[in-house]
Protein backbone atom coordinates (compact mmCIF):
# COMPACT_ATOMS: atom_id res chain seq x y z
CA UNK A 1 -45.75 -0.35 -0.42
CA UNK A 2 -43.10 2.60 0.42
CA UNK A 3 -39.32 1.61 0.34
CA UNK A 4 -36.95 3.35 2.82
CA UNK A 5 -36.76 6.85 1.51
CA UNK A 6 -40.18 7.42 0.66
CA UNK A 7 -39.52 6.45 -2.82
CA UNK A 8 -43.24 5.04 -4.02
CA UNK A 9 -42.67 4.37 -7.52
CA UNK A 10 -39.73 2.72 -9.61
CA UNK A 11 -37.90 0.87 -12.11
CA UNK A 12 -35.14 -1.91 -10.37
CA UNK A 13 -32.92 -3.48 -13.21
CA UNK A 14 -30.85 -6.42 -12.50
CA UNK A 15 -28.79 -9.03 -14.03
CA UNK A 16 -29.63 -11.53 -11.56
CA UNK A 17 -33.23 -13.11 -11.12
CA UNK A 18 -36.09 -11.72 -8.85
CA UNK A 19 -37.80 -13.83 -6.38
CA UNK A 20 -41.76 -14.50 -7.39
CA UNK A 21 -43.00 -13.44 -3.86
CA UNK A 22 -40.74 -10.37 -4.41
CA UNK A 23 -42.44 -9.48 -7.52
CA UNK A 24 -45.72 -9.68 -5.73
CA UNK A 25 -44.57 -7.69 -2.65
CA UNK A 26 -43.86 -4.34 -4.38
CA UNK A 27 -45.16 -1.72 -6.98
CA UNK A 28 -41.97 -1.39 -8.82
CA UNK A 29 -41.07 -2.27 -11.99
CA UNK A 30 -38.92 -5.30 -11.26
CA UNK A 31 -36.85 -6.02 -14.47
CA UNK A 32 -34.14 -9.15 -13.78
CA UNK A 33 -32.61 -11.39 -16.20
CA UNK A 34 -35.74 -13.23 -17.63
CA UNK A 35 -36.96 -9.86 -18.56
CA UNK A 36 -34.20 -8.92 -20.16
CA UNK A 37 -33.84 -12.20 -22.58
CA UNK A 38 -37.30 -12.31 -23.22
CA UNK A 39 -36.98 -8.14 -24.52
CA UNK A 40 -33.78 -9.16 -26.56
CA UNK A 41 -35.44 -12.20 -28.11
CA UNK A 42 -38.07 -10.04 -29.24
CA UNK A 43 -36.18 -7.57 -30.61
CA UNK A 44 -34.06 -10.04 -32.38
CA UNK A 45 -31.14 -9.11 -30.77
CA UNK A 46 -30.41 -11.87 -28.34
CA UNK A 47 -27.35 -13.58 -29.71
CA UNK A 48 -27.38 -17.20 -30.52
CA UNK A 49 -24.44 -19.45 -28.96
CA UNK A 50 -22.45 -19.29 -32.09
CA UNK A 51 -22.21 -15.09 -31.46
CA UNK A 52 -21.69 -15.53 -27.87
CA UNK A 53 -19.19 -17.86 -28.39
CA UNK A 54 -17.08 -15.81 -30.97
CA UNK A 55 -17.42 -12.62 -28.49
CA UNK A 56 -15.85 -14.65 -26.00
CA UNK A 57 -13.16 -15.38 -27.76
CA UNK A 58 -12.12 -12.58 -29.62
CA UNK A 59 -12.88 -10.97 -26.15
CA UNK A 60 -9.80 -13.08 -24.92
CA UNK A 61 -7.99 -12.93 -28.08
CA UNK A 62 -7.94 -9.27 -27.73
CA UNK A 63 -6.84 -9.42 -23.92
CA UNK A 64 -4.01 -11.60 -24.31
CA UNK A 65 -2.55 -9.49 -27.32
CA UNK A 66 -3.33 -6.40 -24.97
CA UNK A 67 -1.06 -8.15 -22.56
CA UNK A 68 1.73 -9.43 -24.60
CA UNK A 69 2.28 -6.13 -25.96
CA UNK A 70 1.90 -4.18 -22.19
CA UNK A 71 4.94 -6.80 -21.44
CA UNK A 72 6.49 -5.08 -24.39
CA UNK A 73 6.43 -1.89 -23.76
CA UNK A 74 7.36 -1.67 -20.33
CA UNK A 75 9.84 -3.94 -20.90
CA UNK A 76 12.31 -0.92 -21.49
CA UNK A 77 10.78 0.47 -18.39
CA UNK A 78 11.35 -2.17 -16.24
CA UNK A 79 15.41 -2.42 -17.57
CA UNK A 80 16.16 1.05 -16.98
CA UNK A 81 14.16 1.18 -13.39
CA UNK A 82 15.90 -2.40 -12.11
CA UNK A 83 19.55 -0.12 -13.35
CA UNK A 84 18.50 2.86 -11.26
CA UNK A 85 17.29 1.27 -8.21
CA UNK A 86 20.59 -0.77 -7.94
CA UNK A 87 22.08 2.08 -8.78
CA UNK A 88 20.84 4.08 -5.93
CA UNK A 89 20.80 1.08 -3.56
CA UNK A 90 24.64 0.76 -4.10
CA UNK A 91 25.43 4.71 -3.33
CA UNK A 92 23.09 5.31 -0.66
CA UNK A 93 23.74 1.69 1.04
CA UNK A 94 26.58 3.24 3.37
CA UNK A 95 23.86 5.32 4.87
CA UNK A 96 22.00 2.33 6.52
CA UNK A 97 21.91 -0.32 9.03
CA UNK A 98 23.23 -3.16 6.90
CA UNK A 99 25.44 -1.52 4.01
CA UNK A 100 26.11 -4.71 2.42
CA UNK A 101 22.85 -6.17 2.28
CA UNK A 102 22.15 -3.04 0.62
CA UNK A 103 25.47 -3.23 -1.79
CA UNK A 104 24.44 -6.84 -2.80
CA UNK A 105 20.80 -6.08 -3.52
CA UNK A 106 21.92 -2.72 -6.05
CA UNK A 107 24.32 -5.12 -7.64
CA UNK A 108 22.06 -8.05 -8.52
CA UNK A 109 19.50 -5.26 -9.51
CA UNK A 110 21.98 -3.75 -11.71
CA UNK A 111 23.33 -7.38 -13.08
CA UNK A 112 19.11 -7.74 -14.16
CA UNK A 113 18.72 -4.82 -15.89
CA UNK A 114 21.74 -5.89 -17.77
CA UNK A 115 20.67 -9.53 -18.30
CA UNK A 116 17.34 -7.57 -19.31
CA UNK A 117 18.91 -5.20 -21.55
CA UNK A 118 21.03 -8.17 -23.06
CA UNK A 119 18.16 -10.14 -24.33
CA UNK A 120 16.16 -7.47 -25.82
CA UNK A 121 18.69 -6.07 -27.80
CA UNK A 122 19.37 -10.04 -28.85
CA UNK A 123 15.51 -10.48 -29.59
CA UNK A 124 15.81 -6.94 -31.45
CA UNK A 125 18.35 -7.77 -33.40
CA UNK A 126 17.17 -11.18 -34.27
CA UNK A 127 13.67 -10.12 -35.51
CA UNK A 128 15.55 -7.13 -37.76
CA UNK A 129 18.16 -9.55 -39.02
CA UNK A 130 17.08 -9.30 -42.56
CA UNK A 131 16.89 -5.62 -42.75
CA UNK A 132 20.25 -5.19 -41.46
CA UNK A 133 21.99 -8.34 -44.18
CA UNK A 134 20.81 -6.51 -47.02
């Protein structure tokens, strides 16, 4: 049987399953999941539930730590971008419709960044306490 395309002959790979009648229907290679374990298993390289369940979490051990230190990092982003914005806000707000709508929102921006700034250089200083007693 020809597919759409005139492609006669073919390999289909899939992580899903493959209907029997489907199977039947075509001349293709169908390779689903079955397939897949049954190669694995033979190989010995299908991993028992232990392994999977050590992949899964280191997988999220790795994701979270990932996370906690992209919070980090842009953390000193974030301070001096909320300071520049309200920065910008406040100077530019007597060009606009509502100037103090504008003047409130660069304010409490800028009050943020320095609530922001505040606490990180408390956390910093903190975690380095030791190093700077000595």
């Amino acid at each position: 049987m020809e597919m759409q395309g005139g492609i006669e002959y073919g390999i289909i790979i899939s992580n899903t399953y493959f209907q029997e009648d489907l199977k039947d229907k075509f001349d293709y290679i169908l390779i689903d999941f079955d397939f897949l374990k049954k190669i694995l298993k033979e190989l010995e390289e299908y991993p028992d539930k232990e392994e999977i369940e050590e992949l899964i979490l280191l997988n999220h051990k790795n994701k979270r730590m990932d996370l906690i230190e992209n919070i980090k990092r842009s953390k000193k982003e974030k301070i001096y971008k909320l300071g520049l914005l309200g920065i910008l806000l406040f100077l530019f707000s007597s060009y606009t419709s509502f100037p103090l709508y504008y003047k409130i929102s660069g304010l409490i921006l800028v009050f943020i960044g320095i609530i922001l700034g505040i606490n990180r250089l408390v956390v910093f200083l903190q975690t380095n306490k030791d190093s700077y007693s000595k």
